[in-house]
Protein backbone atom coordinates (compact mmCIF):
# COMPACT_ATOMS: atom_id res chain seq x y z
CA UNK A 1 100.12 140.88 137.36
CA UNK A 2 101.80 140.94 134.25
CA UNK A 3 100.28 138.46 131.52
CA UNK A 4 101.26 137.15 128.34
CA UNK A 5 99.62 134.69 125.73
CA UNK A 6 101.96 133.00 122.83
CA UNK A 7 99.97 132.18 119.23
CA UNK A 8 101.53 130.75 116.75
CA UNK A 9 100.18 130.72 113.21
CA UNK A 10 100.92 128.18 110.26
CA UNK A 11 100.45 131.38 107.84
CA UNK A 12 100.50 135.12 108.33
CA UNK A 13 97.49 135.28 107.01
CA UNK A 14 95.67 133.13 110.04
CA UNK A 15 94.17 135.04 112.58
CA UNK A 16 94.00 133.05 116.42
CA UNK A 17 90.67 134.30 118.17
CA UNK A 18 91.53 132.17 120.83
CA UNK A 19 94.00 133.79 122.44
CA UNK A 20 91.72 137.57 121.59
CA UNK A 21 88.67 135.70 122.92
CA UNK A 22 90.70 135.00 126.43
CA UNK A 23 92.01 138.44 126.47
CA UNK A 24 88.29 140.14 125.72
CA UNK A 25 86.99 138.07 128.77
CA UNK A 26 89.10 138.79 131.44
CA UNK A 27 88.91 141.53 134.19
CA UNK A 28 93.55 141.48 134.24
CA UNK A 29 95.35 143.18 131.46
CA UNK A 30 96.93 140.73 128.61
CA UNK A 31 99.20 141.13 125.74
CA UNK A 32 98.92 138.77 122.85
CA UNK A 33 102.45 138.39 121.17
CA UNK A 34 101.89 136.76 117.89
CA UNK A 35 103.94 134.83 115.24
CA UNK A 36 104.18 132.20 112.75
CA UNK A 37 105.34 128.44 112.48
CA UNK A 38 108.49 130.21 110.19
CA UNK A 39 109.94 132.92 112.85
CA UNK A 40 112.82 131.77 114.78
CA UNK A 41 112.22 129.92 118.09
CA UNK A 42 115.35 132.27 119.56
CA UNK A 43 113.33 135.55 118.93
CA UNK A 44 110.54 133.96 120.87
CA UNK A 45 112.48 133.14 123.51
CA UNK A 46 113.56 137.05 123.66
CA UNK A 47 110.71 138.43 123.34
CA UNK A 48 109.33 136.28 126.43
CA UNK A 49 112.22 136.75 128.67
CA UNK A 50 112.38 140.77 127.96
CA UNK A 51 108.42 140.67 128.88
CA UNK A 52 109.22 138.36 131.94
CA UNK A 53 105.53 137.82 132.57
CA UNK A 54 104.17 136.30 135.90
CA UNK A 55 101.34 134.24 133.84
CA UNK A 56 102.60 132.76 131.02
CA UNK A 57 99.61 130.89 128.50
CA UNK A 58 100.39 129.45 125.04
CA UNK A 59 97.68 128.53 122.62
CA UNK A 60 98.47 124.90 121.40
CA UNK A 61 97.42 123.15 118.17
CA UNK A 62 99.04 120.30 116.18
CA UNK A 63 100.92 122.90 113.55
CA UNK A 64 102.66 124.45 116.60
CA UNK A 65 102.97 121.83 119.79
CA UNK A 66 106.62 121.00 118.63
CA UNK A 67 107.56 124.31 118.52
CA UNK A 68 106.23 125.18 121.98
CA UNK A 69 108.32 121.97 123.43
CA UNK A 70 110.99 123.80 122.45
CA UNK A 71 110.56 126.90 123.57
CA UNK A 72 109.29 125.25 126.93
CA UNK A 73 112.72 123.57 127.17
CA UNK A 74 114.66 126.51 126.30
CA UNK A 75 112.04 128.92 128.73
CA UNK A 76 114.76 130.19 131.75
CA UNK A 77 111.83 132.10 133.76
CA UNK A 78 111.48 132.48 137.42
CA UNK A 79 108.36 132.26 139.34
CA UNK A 80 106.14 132.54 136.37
CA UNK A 81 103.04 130.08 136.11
CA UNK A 82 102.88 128.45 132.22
CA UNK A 83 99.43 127.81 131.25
CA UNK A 84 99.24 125.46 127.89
CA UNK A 85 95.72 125.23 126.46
CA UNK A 86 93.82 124.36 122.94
CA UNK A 87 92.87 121.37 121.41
CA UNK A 88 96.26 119.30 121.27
CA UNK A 89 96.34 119.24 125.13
CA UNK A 90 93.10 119.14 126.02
CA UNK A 91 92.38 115.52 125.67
CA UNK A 92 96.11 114.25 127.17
CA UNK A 93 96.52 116.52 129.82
CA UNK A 94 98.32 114.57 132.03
CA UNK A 95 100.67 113.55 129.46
CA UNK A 96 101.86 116.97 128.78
CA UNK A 97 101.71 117.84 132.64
CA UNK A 98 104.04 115.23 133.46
CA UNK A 99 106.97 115.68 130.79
CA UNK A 100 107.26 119.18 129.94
CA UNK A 101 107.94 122.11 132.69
CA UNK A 102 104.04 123.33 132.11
CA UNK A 103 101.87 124.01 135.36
CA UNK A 104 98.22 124.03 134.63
CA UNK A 105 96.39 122.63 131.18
CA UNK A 106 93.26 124.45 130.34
CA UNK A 107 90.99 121.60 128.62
CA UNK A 108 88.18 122.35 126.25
CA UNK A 109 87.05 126.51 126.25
CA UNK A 110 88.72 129.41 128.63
CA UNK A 111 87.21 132.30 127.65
CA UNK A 112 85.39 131.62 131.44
CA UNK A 113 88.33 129.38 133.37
CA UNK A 114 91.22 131.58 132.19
CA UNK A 115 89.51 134.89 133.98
CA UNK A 116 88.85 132.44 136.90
CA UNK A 117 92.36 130.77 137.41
CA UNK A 118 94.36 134.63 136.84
CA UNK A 119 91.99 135.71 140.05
CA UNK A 120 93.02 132.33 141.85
CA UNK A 121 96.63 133.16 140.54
CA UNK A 122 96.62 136.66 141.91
CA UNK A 123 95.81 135.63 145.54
CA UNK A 124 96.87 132.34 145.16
CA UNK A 125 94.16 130.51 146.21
CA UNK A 126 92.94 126.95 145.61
CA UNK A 127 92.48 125.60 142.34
CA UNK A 128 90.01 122.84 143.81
CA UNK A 129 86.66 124.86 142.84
CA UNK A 130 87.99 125.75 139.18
CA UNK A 131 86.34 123.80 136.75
CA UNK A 132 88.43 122.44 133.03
CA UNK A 133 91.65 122.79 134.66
CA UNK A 134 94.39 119.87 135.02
CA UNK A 135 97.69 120.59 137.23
CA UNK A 136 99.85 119.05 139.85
CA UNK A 137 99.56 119.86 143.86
CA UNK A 138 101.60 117.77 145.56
CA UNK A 139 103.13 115.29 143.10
CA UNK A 140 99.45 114.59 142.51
CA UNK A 141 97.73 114.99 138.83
CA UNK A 142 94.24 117.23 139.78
CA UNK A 143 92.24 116.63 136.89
CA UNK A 144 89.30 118.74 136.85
CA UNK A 145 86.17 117.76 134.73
CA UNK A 146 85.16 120.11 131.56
CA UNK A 147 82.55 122.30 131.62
CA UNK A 148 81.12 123.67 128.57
CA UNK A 149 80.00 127.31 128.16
CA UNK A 150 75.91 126.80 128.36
CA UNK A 151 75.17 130.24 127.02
CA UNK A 152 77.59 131.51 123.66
CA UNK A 153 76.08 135.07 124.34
CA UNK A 154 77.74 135.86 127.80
CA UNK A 155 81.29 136.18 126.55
CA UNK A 156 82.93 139.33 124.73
CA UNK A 157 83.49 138.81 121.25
CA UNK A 158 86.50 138.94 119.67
CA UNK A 159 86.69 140.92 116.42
CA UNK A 160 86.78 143.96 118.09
CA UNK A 161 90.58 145.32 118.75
CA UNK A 162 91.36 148.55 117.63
CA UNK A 163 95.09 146.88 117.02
CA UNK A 164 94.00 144.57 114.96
CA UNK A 165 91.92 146.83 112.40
CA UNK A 166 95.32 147.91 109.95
CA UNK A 167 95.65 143.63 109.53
CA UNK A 168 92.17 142.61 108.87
CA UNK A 169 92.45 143.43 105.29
CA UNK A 170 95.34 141.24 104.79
CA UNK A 171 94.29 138.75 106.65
CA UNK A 172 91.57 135.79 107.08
CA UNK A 173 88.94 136.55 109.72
CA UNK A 174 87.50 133.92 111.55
CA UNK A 175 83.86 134.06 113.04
CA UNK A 176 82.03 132.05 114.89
CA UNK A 177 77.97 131.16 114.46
CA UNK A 178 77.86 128.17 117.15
CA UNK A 179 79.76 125.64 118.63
CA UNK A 180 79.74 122.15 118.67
CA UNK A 181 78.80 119.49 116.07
CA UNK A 182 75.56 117.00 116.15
CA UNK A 183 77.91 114.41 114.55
CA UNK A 184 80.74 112.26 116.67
CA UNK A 185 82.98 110.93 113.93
CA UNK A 186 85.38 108.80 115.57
CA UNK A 187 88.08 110.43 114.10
CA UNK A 188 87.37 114.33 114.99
CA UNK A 189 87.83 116.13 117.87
CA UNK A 190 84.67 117.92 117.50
CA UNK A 191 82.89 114.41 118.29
CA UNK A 192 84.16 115.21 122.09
CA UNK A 193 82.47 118.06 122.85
CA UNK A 194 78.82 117.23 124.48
CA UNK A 195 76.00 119.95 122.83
CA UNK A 196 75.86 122.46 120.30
CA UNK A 197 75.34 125.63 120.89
CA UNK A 198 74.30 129.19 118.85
CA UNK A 199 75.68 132.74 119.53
CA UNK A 200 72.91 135.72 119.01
CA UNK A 201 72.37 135.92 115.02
CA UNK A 202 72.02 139.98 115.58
CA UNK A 203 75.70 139.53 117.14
CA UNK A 204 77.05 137.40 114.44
CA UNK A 205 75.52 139.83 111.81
CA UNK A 206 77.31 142.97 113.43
CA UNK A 207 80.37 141.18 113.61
CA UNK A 208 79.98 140.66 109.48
CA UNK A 209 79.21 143.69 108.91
CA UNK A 210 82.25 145.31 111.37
CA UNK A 211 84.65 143.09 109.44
CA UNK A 212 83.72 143.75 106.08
CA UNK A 213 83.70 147.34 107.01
CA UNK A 214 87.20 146.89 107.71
CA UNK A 215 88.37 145.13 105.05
CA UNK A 216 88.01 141.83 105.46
CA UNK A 217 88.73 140.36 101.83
CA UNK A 218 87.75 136.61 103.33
CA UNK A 219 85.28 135.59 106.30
CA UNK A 220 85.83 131.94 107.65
CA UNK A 221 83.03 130.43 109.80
CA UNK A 222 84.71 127.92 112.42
CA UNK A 223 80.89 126.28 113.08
CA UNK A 224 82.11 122.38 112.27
CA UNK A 225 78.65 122.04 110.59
CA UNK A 226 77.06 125.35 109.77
CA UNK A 227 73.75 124.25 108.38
CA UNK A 228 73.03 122.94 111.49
CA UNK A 229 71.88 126.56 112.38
CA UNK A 230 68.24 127.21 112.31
CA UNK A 231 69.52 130.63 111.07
CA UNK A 232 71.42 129.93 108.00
CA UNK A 233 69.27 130.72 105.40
CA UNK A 234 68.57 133.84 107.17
CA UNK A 235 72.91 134.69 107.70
CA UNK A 236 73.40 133.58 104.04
CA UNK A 237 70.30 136.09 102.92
CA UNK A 238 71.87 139.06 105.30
CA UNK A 239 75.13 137.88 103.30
CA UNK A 240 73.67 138.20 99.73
CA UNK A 241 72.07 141.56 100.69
CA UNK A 242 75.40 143.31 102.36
CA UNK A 243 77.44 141.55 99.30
CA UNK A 244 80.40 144.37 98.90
CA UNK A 245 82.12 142.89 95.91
CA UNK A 246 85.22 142.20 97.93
CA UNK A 247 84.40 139.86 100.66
CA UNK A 248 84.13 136.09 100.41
CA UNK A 249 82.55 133.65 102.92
CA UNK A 250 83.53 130.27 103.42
CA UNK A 251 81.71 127.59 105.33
CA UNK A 252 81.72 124.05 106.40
CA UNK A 253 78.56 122.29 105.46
CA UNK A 254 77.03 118.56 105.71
CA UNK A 255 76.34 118.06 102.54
CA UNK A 256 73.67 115.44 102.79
CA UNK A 257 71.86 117.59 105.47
CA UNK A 258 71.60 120.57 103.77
CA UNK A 259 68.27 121.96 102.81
CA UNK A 260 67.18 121.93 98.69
CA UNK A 261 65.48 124.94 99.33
CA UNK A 262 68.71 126.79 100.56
CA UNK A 263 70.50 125.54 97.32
CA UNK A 264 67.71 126.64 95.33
CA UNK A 265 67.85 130.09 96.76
CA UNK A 266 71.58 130.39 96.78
CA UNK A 267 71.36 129.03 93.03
CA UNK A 268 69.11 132.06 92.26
CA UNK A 269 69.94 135.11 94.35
CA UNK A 270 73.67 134.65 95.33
CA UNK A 271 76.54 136.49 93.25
CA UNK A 272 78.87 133.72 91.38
CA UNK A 273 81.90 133.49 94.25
CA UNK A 274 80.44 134.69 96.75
CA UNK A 275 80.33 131.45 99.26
CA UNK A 276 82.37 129.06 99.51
CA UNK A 277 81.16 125.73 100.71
CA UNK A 278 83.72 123.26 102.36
CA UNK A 279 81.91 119.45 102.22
CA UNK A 280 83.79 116.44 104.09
CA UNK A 281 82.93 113.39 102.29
CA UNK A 282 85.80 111.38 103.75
CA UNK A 283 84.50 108.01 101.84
CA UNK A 284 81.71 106.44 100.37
CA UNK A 285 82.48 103.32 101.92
CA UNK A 286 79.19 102.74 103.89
CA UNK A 287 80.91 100.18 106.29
CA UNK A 288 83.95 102.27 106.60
CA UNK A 289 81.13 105.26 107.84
CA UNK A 290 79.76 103.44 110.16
CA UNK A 291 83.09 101.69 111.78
CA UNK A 292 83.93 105.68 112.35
CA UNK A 293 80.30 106.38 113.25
CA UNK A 294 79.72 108.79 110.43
CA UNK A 295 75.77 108.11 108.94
CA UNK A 296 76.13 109.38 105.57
CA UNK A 297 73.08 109.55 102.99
CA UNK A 298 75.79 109.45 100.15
CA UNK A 299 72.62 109.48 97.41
CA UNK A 300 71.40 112.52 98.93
CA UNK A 301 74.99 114.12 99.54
CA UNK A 302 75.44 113.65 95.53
CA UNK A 303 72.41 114.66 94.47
CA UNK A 304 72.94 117.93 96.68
CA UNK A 305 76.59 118.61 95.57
CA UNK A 306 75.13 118.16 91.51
CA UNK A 307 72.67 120.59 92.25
CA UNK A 308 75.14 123.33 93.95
CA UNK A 309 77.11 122.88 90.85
CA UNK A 310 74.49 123.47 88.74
CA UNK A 311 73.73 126.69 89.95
CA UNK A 312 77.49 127.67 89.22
CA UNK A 313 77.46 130.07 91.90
CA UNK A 314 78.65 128.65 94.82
CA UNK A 315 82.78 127.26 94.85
CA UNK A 316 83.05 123.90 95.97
CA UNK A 317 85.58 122.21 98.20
CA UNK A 318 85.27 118.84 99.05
CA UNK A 319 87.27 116.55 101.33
CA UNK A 320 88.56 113.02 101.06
CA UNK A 321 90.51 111.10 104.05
CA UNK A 322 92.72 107.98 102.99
CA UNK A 323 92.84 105.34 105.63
CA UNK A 324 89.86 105.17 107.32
CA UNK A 325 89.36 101.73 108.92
CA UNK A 326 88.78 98.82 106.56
CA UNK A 327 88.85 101.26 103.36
CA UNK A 328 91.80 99.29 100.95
CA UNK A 329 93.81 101.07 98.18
CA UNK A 330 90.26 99.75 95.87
CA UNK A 331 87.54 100.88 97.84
CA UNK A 332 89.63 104.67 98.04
CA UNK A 333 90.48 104.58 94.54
CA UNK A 334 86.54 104.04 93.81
CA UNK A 335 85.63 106.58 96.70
CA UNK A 336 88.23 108.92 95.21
CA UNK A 337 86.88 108.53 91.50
CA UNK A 338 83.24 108.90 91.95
CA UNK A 339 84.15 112.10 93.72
CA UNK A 340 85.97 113.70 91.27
CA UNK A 341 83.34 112.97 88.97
CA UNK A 342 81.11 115.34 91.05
CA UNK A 343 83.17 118.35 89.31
CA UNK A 344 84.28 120.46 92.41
CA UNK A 345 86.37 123.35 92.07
CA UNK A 346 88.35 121.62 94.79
CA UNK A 347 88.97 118.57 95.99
CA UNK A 348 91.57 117.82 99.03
CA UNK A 349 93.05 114.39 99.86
CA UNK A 350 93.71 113.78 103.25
CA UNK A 351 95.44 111.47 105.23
CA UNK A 352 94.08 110.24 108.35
CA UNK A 353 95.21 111.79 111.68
CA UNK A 354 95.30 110.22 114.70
CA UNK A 355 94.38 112.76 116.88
CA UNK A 356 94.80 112.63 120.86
CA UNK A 357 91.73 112.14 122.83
CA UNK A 358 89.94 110.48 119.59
CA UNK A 359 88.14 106.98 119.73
CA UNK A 360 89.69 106.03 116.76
CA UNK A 361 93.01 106.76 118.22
CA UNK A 362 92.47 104.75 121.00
CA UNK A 363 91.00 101.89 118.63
CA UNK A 364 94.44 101.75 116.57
CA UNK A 365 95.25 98.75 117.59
CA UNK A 366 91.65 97.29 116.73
CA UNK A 367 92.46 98.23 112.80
CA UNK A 368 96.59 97.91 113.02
CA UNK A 369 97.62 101.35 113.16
CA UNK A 370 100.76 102.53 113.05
CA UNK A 371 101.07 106.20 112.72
CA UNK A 372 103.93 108.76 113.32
CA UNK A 373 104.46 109.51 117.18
CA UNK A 374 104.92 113.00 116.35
CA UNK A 375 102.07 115.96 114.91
CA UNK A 376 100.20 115.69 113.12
CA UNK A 377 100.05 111.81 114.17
CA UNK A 378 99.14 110.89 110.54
CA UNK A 379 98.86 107.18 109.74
CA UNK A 380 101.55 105.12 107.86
CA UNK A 381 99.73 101.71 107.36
CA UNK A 382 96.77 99.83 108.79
CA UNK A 383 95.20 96.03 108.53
CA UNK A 384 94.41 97.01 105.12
CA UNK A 385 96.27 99.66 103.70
CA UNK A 386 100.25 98.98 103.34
CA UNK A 387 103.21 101.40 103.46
CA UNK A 388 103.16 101.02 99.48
CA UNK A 389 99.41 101.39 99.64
CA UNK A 390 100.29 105.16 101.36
CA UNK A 391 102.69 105.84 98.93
CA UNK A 392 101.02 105.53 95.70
CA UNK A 393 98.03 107.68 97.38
CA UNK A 394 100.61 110.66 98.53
CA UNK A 395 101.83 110.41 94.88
CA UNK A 396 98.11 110.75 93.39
CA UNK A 397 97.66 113.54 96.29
CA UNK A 398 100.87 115.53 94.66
CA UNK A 399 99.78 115.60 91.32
CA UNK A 400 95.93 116.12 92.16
CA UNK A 401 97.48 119.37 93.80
CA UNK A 402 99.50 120.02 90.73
CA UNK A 403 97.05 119.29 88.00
CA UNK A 404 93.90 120.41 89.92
CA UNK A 405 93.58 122.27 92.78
CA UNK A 406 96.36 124.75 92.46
CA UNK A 407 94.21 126.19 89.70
CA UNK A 408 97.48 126.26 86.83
CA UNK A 409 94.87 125.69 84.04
CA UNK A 410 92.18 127.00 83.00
CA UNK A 411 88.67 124.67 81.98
CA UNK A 412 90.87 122.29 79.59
CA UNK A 413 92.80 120.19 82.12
CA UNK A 414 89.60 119.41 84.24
CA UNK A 415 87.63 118.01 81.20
CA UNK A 416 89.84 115.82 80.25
CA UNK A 417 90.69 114.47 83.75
CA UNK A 418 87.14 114.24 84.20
CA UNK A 419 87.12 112.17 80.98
CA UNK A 420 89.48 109.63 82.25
CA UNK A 421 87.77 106.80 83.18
CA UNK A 422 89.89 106.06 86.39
CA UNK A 423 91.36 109.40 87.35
CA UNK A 424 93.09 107.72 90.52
CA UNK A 425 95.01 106.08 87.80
CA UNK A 426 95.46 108.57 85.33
CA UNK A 427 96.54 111.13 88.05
CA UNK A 428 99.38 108.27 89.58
CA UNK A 429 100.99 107.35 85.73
CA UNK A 430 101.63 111.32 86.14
CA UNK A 431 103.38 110.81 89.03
CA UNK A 432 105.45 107.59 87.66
CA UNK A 433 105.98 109.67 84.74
CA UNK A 434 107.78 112.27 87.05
CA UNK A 435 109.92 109.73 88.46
CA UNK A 436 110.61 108.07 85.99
CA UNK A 437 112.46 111.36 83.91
CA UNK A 438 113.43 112.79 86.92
CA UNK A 439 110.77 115.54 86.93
CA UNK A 440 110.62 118.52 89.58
CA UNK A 441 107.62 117.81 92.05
CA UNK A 442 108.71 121.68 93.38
CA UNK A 443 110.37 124.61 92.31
CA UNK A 444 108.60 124.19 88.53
CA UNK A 445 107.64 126.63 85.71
CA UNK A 446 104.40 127.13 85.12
CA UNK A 447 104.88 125.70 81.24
CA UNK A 448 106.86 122.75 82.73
CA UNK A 449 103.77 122.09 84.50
CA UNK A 450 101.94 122.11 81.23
CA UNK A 451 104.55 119.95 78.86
CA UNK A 452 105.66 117.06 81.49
CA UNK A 453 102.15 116.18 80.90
CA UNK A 454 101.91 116.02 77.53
CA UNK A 455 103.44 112.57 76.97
CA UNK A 456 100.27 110.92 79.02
CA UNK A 457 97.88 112.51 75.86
CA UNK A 458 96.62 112.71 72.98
CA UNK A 459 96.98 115.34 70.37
CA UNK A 460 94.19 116.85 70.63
CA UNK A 461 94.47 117.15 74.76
CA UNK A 462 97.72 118.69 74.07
CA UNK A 463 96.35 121.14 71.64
CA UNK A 464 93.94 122.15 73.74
CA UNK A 465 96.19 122.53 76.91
CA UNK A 466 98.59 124.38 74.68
CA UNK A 467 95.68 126.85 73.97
CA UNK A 468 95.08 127.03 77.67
CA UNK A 469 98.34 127.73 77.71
CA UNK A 470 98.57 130.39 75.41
CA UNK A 471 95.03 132.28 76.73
CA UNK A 472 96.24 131.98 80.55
CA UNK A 473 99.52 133.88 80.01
CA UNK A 474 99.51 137.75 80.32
CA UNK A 475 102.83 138.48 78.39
CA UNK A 476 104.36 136.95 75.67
CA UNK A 477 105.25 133.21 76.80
CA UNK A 478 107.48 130.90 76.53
CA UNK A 479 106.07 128.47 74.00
CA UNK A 480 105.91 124.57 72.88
CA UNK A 481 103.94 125.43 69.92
CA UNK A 482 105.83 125.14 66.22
CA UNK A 483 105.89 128.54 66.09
CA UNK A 484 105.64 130.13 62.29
CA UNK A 485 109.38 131.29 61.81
CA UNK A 486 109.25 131.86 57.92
CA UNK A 487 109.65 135.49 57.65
CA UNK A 488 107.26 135.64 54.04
CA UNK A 489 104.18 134.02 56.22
CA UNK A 490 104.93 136.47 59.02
CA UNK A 491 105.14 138.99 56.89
CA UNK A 492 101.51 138.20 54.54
CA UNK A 493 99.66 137.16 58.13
CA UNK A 494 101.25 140.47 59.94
CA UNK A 495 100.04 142.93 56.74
CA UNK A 496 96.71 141.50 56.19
CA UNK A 497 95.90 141.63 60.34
CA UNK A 498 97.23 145.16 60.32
CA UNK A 499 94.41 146.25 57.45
CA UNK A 500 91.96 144.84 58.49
CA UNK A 501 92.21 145.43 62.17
CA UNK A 502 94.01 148.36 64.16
CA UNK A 503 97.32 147.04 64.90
CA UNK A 504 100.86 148.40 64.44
CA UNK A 505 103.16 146.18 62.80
CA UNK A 506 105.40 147.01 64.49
CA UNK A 507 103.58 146.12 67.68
CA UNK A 508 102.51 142.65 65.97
CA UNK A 509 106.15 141.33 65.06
CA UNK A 510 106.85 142.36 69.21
CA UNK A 511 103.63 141.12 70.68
CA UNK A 512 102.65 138.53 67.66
CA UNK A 513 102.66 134.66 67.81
CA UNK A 514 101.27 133.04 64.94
CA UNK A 515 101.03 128.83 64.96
CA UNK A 516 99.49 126.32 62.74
CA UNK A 517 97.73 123.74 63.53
CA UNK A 518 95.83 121.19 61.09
CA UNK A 519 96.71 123.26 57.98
CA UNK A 520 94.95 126.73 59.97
CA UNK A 521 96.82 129.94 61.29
CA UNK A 522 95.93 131.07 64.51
CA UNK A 523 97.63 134.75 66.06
CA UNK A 524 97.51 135.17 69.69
CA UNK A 525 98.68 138.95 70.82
CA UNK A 526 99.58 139.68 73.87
CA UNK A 527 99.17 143.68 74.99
CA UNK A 528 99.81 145.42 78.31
CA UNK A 529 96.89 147.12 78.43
CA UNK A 530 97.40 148.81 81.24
CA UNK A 531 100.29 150.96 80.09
CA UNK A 532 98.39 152.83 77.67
């Protein structure tokens, strides 16, 4: 029996362990073709039809569903069985059953059902007995009930493949320390599945160790809340004492759960960039929290995320999501401030998502939703928030991504948004500015980045971005300094620098800038120090 499993990636750089995890726990041989959300659906479709497999299984999430419509539409295979599973078709199996050409839904994890439904397949025997599987016999939906994996430590791990070794370097590897989250926000998908459960520490430490053997520039842990391990002071420790200088790990982490005493050891003992910790804060709207049934100690959450960043170890990424019930354009832009003022290396606004099988999906109409029918199902307005409301926060979005996260400057730009005393604000006049002259929101230079900003400041912001400016570039830049032109001061600042310091002149009138600023000189030299 010839079997095939489709992923498809939003980057190159992703790695899908589900599809490796289904192939490292079944007794048939599979083949894992693999691409990304850019190659053409047409070489897809070749690929498939030259394999011509008998079981056909493609690994669905929202960054990819659309694509595999498509290529289910276009599909011209006979007598094969399509398998769809993942987490956009778990939860509405019966919708996808009954209007695309699919013929059994795998719902929640396969590692187990997939081996169990080939083995049905192969002697084609009834699917009755086969547990988190929904398909049609007889014009009739069968929808079997889910069944979790109780014990983590009886499938094959994935990380192994002797194919995959040459990629692991330029890729991101994903591990896994559990499953499951203790928390059922409303909005997750997480908040469906029933327990949470651990895979062997020893195993997750050999894994680390296999991968960063290998290469592995950046480790990913897919635990939904990590802390919740009773192990994870001990992983972090086994972390800090393998550190190889090359590897990072990144984590999700409930911020308001986490332990003191892990922060104060990771504050002490862990090499600056070596973790990464990913905190959702979503809002700070305490009604808002509990209409999504998220219990949030926001005092303790800050107080935890102050002391991570006092340790100036650990990088921080924290998450916002805009249009959580009842949560108006104030409330966000109040949520939105106070977190910024927490000083994270990161912080990413998100829109909510109205994700299929989700209590708050099926309480849109409770709150007014109307979202797009199409992934990722993200909300256009609600009983509070309008389609202008949206707007102005996908504008402050853009330029937060412009002006902070995409890490353009260096320490300048963040003090003096952090000085603002409504960065919400601040952040949108950038945006109005951009519109307003007819700005590129894409396809910039890096110094245009730097100067459409300047009329929003003051002189001395713009002096000190300008010096950002100047100690960020490598080569000579381009400048928006009054550069010193007059060849006599050249000439007197170019000698002098050459005496008393070991420089060329010829070198300094090539490399040389010199500027004034408040009656000073200052030279900046740029060398390629690498051709010497």
């Amino acid at each position: 029996m010839k079997v095939l499993l489709i992923s498809i990636n939003a980057k190159y750089i992703h790695t899908n362990n589900a599809v490796r995890l289904l192939k490292a726990n079944c007794d048939f041989p599979v083949d894992i073709f693999e691409y990304t959300i850019k190659d053409p659906i047409e070489k897809i479709l070749k690929d498939i039809h030259d394999y011509n497999p008998d079981v056909l299984g493609f690994s669905c999430y929202i960054w990819n569903i659309s694509l595999f419509i498509t290529i289910l539409e276009k599909l011209s295979l006979k007598d094969t069985k399509i398998i769809m599973g993942g987490p956009e078709v778990s939860y509405d199996a019966t919708y996808f059953l009954n209007k695309y050409p699919v013929d059994i839904i795998i719902k929640g994890e396969g590692e187990v059902v997939f081996n169990q439904l080939l083995h049905s397949l192969a002697i084609n025997s009834d699917l009755k007995d086969i547990s988190s599987i929904t398909y049609i016999e007889h014009d009739k939906v069968i929808s079997n009930p889910i069944r979790e994996i109780t014990n983590l430590n009886n499938i094959n791990l994935p990380y192994y493949y002797e194919d995959d070794i040459k990629h692991i370097g330029h890729k991101i590897s994903y591990i896994e320390s559990s499953r499951g989250c203790p928390y059922k926000c409303s909005y997750c998908l997480s908040s469906l599945e029933k327990t949470v459960r651990f895979f062997d520490v020893s195993k997750v430490k050999e894994a680390i160790l296999y991968l960063m053997k290998n290469g592995s520039r950046i480790i990913k842990f897919l635990d939904r809340t990590f802390n919740a391990n009773k192990n994870t002071l001990d992983l972090l420790d086994f972390i800090i004492k393998n550190n190889n200088s090359l590897t990072v790990f990144q984590f999700e982490i409930t911020g308001d759960v986490l332990d003191p005493k892990i922060i104060t050891y990771l504050n002490e003992f862990a090499p600056k960039g070596l973790f990464r910790f990913e905190i959702g804060i979503q809002s700070i709207n305490e009604a808002t929290n509990l209409l999504v049934d998220r219990f949030q100690d926001t005092k303790k959450l800050f107080s935890n995320i102050k002391q991570i960043q006092e340790g100036n170890t650990i990088d921080l990424h924290l998450d916002l999501i805009a249009g959580l019930p009842n949560e108006d354009i104030e409330s966000f832009k109040h949520t939105f401030n106070e977190v910024f003022k927490l000083g994270a290396k990161e912080l990413q606004l998100g829109f909510l998502k109205m994700l299929r099988g989700t209590k708050i999906r099926n309480e849109a109409e409770k709150y007014n939703y109307q979202f797009d029918s199409l992934p990722p199902y993200q909300i256009t307005k609600n009983n509070v928030l309008s389609n202008e409301d949206i707007h102005i926060i996908h504008d402050v979005e853009h330029m937060l991504e412009i002006y902070h996260n995409k890490g353009y400057f260096r320490e300048e730009m963040h003090k003096i948004l952090l000085s603002k005393e409504n960065v919400f604000d601040f952040l949108y006049s950038i945006s109005n500015h951009f519109k307003a002259h007819n700005l590129a929101f894409s396809n910039y230079q890096i110094e245009d980045v730097y100067k459409n900003v300047f009329p929003l400041l003051n002189e001395q912001e713009i002096y000190l971005l300008k010096q950002d400016y100047l100690v960020r570039s490598k080569i000579k830049p381009k400048l928006f300094f009054d550069v010193i032109r007059d060849k006599k001061v050249k000439q007197i600042v170019f000698k002098r620098l050459a005496n008393e310091f070991e420089f060329s002149l010829n070198e300094l009138y090539k490399n040389g800038v010199i500027i004034e600023f408040h009656g000073e000189y200052f030279i900046i030299i740029y060398k390629n120090e690498t051709s010497k």
